[in-house]
C-alpha atoms as a PDB file:
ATOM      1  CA  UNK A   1      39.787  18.524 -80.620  1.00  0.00           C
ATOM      2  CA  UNK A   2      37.801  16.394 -82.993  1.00  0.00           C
ATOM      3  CA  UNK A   3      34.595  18.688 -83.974  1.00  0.00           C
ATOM      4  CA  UNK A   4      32.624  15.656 -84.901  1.00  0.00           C
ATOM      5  CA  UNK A   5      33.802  13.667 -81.306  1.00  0.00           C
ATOM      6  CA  UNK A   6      34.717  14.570 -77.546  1.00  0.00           C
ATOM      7  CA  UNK A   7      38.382  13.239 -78.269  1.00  0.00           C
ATOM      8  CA  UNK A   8      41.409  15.511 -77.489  1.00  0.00           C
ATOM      9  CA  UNK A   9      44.852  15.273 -78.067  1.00  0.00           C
ATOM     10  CA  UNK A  10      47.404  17.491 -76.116  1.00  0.00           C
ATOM     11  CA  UNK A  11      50.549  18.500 -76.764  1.00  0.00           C
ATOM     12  CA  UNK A  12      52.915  21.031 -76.255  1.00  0.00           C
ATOM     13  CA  UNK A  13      55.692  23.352 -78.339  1.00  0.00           C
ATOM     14  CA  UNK A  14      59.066  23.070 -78.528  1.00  0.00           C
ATOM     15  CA  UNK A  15      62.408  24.948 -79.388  1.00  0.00           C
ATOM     16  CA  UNK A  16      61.314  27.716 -81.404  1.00  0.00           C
ATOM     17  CA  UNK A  17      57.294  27.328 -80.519  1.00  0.00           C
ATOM     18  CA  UNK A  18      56.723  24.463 -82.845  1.00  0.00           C
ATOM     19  CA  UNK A  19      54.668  21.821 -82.549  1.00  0.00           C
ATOM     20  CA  UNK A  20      53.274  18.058 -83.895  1.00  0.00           C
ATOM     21  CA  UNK A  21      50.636  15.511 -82.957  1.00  0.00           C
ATOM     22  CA  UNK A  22      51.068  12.560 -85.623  1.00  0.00           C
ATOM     23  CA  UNK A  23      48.285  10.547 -84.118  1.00  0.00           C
ATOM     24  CA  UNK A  24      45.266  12.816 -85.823  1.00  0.00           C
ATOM     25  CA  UNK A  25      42.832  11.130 -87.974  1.00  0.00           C
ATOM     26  CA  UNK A  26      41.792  12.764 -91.459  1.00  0.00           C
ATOM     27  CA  UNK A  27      38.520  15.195 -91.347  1.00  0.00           C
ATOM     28  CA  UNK A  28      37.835  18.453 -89.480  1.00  0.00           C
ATOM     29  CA  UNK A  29      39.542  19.618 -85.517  1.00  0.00           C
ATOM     30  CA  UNK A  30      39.749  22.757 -83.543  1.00  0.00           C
ATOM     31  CA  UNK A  31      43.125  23.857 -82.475  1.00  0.00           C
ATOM     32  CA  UNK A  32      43.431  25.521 -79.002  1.00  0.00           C
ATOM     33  CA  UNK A  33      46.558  27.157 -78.218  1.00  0.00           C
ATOM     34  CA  UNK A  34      46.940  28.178 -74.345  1.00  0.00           C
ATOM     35  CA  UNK A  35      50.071  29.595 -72.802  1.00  0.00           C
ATOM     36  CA  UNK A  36      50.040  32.147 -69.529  1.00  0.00           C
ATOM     37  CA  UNK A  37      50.424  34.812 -69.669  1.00  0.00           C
ATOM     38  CA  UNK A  38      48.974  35.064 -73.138  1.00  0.00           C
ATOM     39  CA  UNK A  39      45.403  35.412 -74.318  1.00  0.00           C
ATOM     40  CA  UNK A  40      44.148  31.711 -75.894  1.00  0.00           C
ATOM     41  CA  UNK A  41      43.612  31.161 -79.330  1.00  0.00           C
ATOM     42  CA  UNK A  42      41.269  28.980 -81.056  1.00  0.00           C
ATOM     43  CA  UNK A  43      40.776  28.162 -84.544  1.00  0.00           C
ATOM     44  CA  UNK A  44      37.728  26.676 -84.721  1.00  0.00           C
ATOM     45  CA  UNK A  45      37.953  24.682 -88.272  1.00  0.00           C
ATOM     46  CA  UNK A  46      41.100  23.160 -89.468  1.00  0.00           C
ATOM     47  CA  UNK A  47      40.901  20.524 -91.989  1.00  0.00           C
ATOM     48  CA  UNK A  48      43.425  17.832 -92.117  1.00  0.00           C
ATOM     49  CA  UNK A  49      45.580  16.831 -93.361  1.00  0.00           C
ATOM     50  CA  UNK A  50      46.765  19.779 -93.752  1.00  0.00           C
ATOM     51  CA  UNK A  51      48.669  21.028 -96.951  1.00  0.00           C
ATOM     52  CA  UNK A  52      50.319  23.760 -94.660  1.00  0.00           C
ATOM     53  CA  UNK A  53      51.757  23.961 -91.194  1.00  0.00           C
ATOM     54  CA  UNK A  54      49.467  25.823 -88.617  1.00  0.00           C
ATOM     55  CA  UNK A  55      50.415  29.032 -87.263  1.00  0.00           C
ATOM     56  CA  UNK A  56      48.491  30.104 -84.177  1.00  0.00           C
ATOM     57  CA  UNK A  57      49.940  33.910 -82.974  1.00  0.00           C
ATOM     58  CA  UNK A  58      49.520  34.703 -79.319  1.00  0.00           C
ATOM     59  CA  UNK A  59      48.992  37.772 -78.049  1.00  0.00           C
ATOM     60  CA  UNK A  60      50.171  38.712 -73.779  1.00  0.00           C
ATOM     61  CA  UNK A  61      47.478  39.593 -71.470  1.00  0.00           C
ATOM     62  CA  UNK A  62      46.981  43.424 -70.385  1.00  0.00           C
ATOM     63  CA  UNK A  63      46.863  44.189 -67.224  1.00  0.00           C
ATOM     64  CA  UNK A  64      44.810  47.596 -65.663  1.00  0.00           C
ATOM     65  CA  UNK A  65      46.522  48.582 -61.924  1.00  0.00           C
ATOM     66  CA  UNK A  66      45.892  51.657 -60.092  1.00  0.00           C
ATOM     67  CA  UNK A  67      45.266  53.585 -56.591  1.00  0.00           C
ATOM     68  CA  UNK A  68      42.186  54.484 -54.374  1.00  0.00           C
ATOM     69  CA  UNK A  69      42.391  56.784 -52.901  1.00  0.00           C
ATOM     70  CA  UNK A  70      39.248  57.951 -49.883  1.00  0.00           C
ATOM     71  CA  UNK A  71      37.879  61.389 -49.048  1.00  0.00           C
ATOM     72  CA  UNK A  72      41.122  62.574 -47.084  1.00  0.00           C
ATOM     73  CA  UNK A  73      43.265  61.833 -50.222  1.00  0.00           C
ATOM     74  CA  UNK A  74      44.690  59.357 -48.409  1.00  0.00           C
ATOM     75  CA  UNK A  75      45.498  55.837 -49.531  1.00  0.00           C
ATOM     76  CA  UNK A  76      41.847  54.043 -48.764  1.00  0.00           C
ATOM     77  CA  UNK A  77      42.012  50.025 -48.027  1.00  0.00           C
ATOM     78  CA  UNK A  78      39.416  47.386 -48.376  1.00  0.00           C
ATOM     79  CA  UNK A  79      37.287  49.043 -50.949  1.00  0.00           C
ATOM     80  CA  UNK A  80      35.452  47.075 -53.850  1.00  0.00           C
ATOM     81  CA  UNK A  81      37.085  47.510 -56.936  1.00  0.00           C
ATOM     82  CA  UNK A  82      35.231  46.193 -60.402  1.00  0.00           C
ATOM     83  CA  UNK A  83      36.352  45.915 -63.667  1.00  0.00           C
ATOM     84  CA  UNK A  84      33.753  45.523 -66.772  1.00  0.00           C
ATOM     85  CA  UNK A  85      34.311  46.250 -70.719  1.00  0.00           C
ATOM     86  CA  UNK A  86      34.987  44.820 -73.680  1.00  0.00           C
ATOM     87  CA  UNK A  87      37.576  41.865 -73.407  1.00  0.00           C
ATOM     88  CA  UNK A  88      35.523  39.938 -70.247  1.00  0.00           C
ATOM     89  CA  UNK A  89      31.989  38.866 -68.995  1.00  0.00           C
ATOM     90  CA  UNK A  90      31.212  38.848 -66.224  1.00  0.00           C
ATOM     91  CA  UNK A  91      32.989  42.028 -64.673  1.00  0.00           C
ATOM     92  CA  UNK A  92      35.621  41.001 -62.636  1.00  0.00           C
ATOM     93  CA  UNK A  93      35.777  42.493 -58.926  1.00  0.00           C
ATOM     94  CA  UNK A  94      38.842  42.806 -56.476  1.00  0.00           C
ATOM     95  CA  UNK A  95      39.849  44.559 -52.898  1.00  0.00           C
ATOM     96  CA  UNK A  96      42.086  47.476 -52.466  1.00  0.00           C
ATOM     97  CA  UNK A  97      45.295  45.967 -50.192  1.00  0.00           C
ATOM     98  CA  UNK A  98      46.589  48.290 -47.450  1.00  0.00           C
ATOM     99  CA  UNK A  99      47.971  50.649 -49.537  1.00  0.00           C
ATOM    100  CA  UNK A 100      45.168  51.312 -51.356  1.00  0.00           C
ATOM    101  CA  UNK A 101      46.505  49.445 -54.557  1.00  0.00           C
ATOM    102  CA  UNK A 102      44.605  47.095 -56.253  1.00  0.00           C
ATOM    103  CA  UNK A 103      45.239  45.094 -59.967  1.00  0.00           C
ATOM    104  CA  UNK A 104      43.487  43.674 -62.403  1.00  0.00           C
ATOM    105  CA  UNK A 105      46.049  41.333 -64.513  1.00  0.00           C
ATOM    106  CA  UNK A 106      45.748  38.265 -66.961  1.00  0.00           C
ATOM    107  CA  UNK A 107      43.238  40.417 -69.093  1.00  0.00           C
ATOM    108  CA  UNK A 108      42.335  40.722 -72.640  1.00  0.00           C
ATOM    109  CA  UNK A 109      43.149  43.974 -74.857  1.00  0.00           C
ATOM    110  CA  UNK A 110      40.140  46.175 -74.477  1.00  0.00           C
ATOM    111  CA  UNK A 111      38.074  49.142 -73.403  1.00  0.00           C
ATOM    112  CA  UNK A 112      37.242  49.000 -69.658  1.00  0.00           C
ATOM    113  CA  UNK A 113      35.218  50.579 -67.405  1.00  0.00           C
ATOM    114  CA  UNK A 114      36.645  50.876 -63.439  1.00  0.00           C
ATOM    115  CA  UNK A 115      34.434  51.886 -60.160  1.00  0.00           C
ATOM    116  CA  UNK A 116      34.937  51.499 -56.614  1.00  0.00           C
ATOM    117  CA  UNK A 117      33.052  51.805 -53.645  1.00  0.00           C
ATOM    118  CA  UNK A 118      33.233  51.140 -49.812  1.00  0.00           C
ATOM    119  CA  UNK A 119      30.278  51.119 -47.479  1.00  0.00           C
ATOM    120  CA  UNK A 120      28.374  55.096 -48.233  1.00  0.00           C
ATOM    121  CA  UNK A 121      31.581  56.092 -50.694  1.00  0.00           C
ATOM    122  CA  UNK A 122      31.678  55.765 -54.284  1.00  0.00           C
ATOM    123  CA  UNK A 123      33.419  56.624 -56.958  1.00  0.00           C
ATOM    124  CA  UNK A 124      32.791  58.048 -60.130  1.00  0.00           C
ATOM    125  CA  UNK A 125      33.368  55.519 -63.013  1.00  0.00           C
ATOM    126  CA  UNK A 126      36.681  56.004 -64.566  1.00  0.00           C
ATOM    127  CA  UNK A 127      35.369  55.250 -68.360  1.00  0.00           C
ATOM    128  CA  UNK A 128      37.476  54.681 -71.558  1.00  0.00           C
ATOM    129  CA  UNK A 129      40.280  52.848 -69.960  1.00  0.00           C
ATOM    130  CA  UNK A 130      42.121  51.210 -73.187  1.00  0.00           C
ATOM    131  CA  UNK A 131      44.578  49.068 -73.193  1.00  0.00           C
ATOM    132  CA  UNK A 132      46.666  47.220 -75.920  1.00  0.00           C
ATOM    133  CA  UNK A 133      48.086  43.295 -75.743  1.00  0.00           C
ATOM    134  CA  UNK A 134      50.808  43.140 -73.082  1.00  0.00           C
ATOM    135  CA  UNK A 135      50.272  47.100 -71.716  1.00  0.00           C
ATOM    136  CA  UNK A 136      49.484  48.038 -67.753  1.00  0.00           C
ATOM    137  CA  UNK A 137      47.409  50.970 -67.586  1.00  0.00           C
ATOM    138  CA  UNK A 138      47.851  52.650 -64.349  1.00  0.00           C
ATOM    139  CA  UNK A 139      44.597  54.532 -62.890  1.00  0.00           C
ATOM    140  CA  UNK A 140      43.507  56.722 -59.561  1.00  0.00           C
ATOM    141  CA  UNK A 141      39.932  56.646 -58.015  1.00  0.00           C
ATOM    142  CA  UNK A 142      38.819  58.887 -55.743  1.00  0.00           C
ATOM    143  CA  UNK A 143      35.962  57.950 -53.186  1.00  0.00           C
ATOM    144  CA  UNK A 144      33.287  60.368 -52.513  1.00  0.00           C
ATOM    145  CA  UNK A 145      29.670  60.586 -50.338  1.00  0.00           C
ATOM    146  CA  UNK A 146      27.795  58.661 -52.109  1.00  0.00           C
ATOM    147  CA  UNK A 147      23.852  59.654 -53.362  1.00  0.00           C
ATOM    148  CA  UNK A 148      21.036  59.131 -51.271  1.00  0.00           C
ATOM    149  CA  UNK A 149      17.497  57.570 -52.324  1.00  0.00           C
ATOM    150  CA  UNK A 150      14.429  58.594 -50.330  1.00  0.00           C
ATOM    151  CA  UNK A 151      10.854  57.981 -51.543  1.00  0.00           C
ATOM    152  CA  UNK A 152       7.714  56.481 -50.486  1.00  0.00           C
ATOM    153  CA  UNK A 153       5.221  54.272 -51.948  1.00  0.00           C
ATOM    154  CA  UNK A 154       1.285  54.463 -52.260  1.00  0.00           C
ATOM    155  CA  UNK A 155      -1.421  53.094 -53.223  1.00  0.00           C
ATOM    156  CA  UNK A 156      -2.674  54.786 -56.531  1.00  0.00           C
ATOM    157  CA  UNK A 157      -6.688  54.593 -55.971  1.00  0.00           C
ATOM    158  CA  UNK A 158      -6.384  55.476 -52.513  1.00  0.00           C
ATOM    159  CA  UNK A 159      -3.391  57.466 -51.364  1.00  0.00           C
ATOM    160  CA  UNK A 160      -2.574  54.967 -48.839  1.00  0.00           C
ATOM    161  CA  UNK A 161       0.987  53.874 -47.878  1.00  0.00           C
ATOM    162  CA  UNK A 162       2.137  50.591 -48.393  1.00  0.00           C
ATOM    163  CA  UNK A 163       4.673  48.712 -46.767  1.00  0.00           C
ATOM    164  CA  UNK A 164       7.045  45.885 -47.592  1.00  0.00           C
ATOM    165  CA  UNK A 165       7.188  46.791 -51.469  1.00  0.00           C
ATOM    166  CA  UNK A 166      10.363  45.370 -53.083  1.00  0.00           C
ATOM    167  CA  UNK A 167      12.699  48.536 -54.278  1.00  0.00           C
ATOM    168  CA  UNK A 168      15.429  47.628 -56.098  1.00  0.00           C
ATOM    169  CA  UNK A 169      17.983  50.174 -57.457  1.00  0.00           C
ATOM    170  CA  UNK A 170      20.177  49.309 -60.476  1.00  0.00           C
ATOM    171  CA  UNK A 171      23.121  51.408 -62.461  1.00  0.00           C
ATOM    172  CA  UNK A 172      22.551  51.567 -66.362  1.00  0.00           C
ATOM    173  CA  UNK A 173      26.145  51.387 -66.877  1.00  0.00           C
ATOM    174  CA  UNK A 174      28.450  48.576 -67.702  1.00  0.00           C
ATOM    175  CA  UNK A 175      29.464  47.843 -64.175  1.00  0.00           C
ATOM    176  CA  UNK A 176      26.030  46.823 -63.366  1.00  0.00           C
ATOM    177  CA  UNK A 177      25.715  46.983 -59.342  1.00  0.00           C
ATOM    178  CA  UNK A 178      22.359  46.392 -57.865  1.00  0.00           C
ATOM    179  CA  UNK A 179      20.593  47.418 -53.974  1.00  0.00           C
ATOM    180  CA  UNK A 180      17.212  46.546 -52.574  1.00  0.00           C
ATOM    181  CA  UNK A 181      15.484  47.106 -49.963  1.00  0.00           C
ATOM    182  CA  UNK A 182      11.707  47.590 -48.805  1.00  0.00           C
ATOM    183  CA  UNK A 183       9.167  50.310 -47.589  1.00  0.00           C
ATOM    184  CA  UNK A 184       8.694  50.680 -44.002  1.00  0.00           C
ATOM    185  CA  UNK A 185       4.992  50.927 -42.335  1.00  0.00           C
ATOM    186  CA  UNK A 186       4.444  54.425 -43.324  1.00  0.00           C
ATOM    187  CA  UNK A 187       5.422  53.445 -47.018  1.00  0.00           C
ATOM    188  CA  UNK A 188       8.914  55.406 -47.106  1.00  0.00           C
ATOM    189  CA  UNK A 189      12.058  53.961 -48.157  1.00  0.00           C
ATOM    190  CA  UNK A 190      16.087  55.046 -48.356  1.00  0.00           C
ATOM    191  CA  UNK A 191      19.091  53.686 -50.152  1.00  0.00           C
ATOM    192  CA  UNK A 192      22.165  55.112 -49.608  1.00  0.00           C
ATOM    193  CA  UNK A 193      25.652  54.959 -51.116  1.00  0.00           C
ATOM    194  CA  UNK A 194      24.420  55.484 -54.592  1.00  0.00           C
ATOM    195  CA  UNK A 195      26.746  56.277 -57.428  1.00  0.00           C
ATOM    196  CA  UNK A 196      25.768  59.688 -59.066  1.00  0.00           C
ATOM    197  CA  UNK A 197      24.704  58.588 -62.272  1.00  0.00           C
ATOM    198  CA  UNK A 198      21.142  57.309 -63.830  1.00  0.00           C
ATOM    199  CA  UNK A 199      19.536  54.722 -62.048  1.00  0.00           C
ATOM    200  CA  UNK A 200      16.870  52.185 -62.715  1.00  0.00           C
ATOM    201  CA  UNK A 201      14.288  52.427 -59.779  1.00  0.00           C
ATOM    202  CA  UNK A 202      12.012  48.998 -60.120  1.00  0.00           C
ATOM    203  CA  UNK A 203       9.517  48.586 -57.609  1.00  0.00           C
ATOM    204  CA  UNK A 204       6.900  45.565 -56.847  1.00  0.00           C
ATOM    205  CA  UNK A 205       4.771  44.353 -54.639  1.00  0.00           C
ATOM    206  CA  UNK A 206       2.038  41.376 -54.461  1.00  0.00           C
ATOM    207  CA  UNK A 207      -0.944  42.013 -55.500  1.00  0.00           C
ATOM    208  CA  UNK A 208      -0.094  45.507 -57.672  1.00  0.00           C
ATOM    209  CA  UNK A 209       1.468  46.111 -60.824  1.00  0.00           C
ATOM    210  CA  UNK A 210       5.379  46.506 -60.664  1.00  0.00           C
ATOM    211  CA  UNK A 211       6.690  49.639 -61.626  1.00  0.00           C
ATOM    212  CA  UNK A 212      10.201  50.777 -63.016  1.00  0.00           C
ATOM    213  CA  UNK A 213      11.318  54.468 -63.626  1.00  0.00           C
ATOM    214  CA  UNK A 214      14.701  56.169 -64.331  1.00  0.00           C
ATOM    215  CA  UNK A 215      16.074  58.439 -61.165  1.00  0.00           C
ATOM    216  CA  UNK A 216      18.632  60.799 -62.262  1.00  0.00           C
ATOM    217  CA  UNK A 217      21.279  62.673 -60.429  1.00  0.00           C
ATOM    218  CA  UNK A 218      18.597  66.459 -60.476  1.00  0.00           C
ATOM    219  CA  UNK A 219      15.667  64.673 -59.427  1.00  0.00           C
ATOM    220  CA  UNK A 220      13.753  65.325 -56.354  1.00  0.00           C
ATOM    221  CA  UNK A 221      12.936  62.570 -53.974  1.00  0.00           C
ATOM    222  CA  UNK A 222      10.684  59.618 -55.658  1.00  0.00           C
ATOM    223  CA  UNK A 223       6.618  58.838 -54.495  1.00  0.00           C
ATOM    224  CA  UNK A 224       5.723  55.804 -56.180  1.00  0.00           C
END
């Protein structure tokens, strides 16, 4: 690609992975090499011409595959599976199949982060997961009861409850997952299927000044 126009010239390698394009004017390009199922490669600044030939190296794509499994120990299907780390943005999310498999393939080499859930289950996240250019890394989840939220919300000058504040619940974690919901007429309000881990409790309502707290896995029930 020409860095100083929109023009681009395609080509592809030959016998041996080489390759020409004869029909580039002198000055500055990008090269982009893209081949499945390898990770692409761009080199951003290549002048030309070009008193040596350009080697690009490619690199396969990982792949992280694994099995859920649900409370019984049993193979679980239909469960949310999501993927975040290092080598992608934005996490990447799939479905466990019948037999409780599920894959993640086509990704860069990395440190991942894996968590499932289905309806009031959750797992833990499996953390850590590494994995080097062209390796499958084979994992097992487990789905659990998931952690229950109960609170209420008042107002602070008078002690009276307030209904329809906005309570959303977030993970500080790197698969960020997200649930809302809203205080009934007597101010309360419950979120269920909760991972165990810190959460982000954020809480607004017209009128009053939003409010955001952490609500760890030891803590009692919140009143806002």
């Amino acid at each position: 690609t020409g860095n100083e126009t929109s023009e681009v010239w395609s080509v592809s390698t030959g016998e041996g992975g080489t390759f020409a394009c004869e029909t580039l004017p002198a000055g500055a390009v990008s090269v982009q090499a893209t081949l499945a199922p390898y990770e692409t490669v761009t080199l951003p600044l290549v002048m030309l011409p070009s008193p040596q030939p350009v080697s690009i190296t490619l690199q396969r794509m990982a792949a992280v595959t694994g099995l859920l499994l649900g409370p019984d120990k049993k193979p679980l299907a239909s469960a949310s599976i999501r993927l975040a780390g290092s080598g992608i943005w934005p996490a990447r999310a799939t479905l466990s199949d019948a037999r409780g498999a599920f894959e993640f393939s086509t990704i860069p080499a990395g440190v991942y982060e894996v968590s499932a859930a289905r309806g009031e289950l959750v797992s833990a996240p499996f953390e850590g997961v590494s994995v080097e250019p062209g390796e499958e890394v084979k994992i097992e989840l487990s789905l659990g009861p998931g952690r229950v939220l109960k609170g209420g919300v008042r107002e602070a000058a008078s002690g009276r409850a307030l209904a329809g504040a906005q309570i959303r619940v977030a993970e500080d974690a790197l698969t960020p997952t997200a649930q809302e919901t809203q205080s009934g007429l007597d101010g309360s309000f419950e979120l269920r299927g909760l991972r165990w881990i810190e959460q982000r409790v954020h809480v607004e309502l017209a009128g009053y000044v939003a409010i955001e707290t952490m609500w760890g896995p030891a803590d009692p029930p919140l009143q806002i």
